[in-house]
PDB file of N, CA and C in Angstrom:
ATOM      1  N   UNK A   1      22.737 -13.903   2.250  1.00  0.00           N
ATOM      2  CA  UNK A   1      21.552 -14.638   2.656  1.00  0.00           C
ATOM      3  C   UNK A   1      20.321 -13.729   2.659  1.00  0.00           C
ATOM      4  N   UNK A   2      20.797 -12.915   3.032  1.00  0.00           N
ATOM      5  CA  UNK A   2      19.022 -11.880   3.186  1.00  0.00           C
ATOM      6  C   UNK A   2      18.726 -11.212   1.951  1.00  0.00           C
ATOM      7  N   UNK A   3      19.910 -11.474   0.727  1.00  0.00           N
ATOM      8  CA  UNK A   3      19.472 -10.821  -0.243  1.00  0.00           C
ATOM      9  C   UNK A   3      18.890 -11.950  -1.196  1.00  0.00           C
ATOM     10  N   UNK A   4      19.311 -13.311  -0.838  1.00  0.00           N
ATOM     11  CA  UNK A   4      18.041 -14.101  -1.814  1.00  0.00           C
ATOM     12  C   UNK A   4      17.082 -14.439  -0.473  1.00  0.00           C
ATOM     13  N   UNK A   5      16.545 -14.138   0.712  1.00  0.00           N
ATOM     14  CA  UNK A   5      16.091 -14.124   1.120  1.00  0.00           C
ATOM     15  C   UNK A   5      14.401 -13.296   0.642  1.00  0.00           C
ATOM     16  N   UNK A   6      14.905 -11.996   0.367  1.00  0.00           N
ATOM     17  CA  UNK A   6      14.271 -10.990   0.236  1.00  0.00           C
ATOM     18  C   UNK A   6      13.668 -11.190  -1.801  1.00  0.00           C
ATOM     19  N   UNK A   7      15.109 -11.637  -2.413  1.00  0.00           N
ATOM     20  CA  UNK A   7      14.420 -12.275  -3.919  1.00  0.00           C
ATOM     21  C   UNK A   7      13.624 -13.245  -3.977  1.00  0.00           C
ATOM     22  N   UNK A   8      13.783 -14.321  -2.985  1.00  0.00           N
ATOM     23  CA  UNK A   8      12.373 -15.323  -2.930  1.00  0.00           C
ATOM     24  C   UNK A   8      11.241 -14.935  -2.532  1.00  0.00           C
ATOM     25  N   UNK A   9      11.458 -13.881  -1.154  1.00  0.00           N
ATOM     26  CA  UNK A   9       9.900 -13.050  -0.930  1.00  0.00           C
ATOM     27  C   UNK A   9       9.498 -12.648  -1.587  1.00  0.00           C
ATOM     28  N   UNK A  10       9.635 -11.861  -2.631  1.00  0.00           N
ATOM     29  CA  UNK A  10       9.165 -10.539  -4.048  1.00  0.00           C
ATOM     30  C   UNK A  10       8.818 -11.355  -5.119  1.00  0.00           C
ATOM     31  N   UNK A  11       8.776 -12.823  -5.093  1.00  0.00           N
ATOM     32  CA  UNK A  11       9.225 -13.290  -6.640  1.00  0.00           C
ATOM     33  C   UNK A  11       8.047 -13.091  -7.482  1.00  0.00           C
ATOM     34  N   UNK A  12       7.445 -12.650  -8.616  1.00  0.00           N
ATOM     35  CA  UNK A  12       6.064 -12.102  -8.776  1.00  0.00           C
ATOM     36  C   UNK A  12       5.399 -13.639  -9.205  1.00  0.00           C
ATOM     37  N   UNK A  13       5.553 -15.042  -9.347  1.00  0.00           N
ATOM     38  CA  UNK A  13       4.911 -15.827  -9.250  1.00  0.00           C
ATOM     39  C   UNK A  13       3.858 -16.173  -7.723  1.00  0.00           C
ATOM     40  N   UNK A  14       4.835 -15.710  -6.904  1.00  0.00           N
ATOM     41  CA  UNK A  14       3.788 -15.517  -5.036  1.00  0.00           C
ATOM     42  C   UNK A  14       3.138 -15.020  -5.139  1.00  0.00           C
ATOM     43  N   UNK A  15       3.506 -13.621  -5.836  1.00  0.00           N
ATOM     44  CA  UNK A  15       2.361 -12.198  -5.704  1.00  0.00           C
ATOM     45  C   UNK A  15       1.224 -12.312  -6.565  1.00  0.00           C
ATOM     46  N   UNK A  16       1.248 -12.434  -7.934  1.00  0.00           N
ATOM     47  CA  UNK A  16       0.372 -11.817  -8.949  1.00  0.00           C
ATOM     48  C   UNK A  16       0.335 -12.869  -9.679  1.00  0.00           C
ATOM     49  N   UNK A  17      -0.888 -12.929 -10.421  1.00  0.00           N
ATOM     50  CA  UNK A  17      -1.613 -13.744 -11.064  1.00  0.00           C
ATOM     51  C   UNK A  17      -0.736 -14.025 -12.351  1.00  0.00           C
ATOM     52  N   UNK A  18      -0.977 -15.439 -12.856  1.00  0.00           N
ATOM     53  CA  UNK A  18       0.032 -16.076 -14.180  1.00  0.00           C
ATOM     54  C   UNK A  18       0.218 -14.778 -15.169  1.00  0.00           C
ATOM     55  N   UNK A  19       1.059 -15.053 -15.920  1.00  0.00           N
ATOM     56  CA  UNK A  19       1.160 -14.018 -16.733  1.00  0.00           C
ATOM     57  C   UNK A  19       1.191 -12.113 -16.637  1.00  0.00           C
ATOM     58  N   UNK A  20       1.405 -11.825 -15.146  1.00  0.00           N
ATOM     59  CA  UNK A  20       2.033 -10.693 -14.810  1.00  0.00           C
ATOM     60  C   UNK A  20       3.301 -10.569 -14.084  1.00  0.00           C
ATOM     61  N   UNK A  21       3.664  -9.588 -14.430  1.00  0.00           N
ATOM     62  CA  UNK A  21       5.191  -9.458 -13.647  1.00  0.00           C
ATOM     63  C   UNK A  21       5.156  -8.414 -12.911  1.00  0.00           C
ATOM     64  N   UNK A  22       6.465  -7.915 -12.686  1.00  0.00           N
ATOM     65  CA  UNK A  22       6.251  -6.510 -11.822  1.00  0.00           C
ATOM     66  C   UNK A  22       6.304  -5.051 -12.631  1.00  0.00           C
ATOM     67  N   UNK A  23       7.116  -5.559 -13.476  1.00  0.00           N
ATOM     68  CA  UNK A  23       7.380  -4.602 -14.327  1.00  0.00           C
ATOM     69  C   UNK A  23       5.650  -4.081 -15.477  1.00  0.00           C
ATOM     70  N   UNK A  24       4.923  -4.580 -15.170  1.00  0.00           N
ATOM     71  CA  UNK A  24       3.556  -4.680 -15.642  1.00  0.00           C
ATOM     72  C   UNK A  24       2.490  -3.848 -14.694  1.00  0.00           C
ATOM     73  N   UNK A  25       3.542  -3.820 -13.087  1.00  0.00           N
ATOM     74  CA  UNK A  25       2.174  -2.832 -12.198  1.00  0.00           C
ATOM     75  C   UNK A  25       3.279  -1.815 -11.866  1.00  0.00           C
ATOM     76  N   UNK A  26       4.319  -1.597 -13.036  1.00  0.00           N
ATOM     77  CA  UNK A  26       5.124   0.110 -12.508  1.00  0.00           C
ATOM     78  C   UNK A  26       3.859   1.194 -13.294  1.00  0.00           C
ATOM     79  N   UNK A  27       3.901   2.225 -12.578  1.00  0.00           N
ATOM     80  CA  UNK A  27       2.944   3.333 -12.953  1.00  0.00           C
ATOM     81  C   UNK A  27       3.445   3.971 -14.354  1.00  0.00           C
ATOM     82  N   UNK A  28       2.510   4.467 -15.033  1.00  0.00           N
ATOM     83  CA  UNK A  28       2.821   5.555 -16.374  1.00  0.00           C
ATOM     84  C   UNK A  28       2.019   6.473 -15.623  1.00  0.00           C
ATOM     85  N   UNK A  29       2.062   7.183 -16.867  1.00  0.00           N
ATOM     86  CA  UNK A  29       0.769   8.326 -16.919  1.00  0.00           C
ATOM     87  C   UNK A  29      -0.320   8.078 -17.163  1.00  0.00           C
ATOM     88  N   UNK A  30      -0.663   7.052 -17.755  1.00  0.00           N
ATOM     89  CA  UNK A  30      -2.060   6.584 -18.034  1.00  0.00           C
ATOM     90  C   UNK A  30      -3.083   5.720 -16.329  1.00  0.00           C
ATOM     91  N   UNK A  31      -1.925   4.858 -16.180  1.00  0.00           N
ATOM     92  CA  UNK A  31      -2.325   3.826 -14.883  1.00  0.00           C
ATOM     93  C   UNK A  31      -1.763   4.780 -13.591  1.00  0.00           C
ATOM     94  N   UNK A  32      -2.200   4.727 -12.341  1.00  0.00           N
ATOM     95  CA  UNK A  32      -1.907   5.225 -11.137  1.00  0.00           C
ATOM     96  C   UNK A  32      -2.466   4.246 -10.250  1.00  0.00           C
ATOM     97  N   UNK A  33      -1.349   3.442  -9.885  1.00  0.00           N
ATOM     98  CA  UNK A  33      -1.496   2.725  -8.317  1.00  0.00           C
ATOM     99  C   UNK A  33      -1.494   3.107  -7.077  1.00  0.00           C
ATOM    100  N   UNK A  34      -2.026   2.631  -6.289  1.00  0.00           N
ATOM    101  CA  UNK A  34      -1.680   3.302  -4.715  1.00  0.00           C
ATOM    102  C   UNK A  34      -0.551   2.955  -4.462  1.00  0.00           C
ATOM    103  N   UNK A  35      -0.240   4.015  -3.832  1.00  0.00           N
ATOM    104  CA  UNK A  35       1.549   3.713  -3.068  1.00  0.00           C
ATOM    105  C   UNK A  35       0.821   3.595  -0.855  1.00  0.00           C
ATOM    106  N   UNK A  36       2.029   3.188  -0.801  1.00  0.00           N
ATOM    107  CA  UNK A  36       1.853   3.123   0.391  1.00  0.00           C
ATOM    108  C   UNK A  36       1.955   4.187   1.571  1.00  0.00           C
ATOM    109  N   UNK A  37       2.701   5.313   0.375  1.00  0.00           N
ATOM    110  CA  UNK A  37       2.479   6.480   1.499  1.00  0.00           C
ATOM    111  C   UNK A  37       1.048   7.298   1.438  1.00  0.00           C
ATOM    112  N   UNK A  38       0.070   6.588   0.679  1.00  0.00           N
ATOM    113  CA  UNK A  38      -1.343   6.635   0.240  1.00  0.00           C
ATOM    114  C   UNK A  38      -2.312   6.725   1.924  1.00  0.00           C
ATOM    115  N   UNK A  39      -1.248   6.446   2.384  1.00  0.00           N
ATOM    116  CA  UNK A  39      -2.010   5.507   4.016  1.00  0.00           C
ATOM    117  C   UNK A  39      -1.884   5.890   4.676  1.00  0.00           C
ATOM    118  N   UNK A  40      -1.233   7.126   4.904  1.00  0.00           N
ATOM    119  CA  UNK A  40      -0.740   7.871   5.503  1.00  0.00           C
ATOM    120  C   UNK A  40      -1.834   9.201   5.774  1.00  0.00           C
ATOM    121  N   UNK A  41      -2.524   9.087   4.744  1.00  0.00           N
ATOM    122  CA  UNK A  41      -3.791  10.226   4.877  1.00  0.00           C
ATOM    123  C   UNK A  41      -4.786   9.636   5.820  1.00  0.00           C
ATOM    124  N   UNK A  42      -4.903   8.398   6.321  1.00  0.00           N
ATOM    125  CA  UNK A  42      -5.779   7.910   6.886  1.00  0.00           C
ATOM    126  C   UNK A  42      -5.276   8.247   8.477  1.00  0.00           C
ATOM    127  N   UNK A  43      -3.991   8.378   9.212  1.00  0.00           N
ATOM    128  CA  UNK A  43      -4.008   8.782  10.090  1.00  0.00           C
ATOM    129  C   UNK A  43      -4.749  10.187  10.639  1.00  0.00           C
ATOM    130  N   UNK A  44      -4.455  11.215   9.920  1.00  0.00           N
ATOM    131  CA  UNK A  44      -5.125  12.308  11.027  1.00  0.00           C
ATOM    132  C   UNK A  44      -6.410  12.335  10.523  1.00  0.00           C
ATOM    133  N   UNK A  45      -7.050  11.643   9.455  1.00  0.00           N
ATOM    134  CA  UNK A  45      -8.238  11.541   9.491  1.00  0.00           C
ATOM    135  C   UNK A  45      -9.006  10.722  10.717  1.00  0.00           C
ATOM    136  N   UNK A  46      -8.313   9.975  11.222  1.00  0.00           N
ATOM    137  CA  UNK A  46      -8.666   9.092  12.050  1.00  0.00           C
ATOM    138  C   UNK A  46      -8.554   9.878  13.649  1.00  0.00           C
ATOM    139  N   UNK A  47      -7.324  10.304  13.752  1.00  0.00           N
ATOM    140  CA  UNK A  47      -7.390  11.797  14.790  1.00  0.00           C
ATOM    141  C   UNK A  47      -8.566  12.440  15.117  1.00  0.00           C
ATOM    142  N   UNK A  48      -8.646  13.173  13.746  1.00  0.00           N
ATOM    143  CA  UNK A  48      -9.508  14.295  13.689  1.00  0.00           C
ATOM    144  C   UNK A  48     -11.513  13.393  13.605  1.00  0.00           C
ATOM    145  N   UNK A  49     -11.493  12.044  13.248  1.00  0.00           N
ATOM    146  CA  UNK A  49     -12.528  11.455  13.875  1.00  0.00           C
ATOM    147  C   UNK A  49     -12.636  11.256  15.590  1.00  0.00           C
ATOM    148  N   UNK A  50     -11.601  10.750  15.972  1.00  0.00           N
ATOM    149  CA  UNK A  50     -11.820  10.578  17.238  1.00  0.00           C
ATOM    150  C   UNK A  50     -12.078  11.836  18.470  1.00  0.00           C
ATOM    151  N   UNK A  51     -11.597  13.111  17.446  1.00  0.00           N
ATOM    152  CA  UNK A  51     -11.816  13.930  18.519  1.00  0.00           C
ATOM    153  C   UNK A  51     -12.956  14.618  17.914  1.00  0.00           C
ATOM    154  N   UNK A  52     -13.540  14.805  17.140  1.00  0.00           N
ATOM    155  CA  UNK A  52     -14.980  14.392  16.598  1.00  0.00           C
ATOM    156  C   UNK A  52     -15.997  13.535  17.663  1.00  0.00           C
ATOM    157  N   UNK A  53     -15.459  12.606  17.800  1.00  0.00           N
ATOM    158  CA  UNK A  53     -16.804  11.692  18.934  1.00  0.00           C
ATOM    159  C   UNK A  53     -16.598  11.966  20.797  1.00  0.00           C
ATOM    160  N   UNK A  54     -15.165  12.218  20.317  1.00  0.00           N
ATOM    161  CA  UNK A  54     -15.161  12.953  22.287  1.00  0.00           C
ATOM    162  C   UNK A  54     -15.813  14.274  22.243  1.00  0.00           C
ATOM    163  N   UNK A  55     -15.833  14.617  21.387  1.00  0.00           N
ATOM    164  CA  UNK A  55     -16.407  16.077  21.572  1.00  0.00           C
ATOM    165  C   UNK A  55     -18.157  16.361  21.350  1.00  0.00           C
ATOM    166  N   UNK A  56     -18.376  14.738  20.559  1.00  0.00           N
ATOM    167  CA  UNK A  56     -19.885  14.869  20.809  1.00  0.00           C
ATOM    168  C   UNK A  56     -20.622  13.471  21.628  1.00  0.00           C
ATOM    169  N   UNK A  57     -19.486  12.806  22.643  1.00  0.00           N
ATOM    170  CA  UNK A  57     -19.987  11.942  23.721  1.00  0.00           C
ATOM    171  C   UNK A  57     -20.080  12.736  25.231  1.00  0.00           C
ATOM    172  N   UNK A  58     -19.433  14.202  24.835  1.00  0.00           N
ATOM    173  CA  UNK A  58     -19.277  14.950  26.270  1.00  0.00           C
ATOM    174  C   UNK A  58     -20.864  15.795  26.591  1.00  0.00           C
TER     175      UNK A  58
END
């Protein structure tokens, strides 16, 4: 059950516009997508902002 569960979630007709699939947004060398560990840089940037504004609200 959770494995056509999880094939009906992904199905690339939900996701992406007519005429793309998935196999169409895998990366080469030419194209580079964001990955999701992309997002991960935004944490200690976000840190290192906040202690940025405590240090100039004191």
């Amino acid at each position: 059950m959770a494995r056509s569960l999880n094939e009906w979630l992904w199905q690339h007709e939900f996701w992406l516009p007519p005429g793309i699939t998935w196999q169409d947004m895998q990366e080469s060398e030419d194209v580079h997508y964001p990955q999701p560990r992309d997002l991960l840089l935004s944490i200690p940037f976000a840190l290192i902002l906040v202690v940025i504004r405590c240090a100039f609200e004191r």
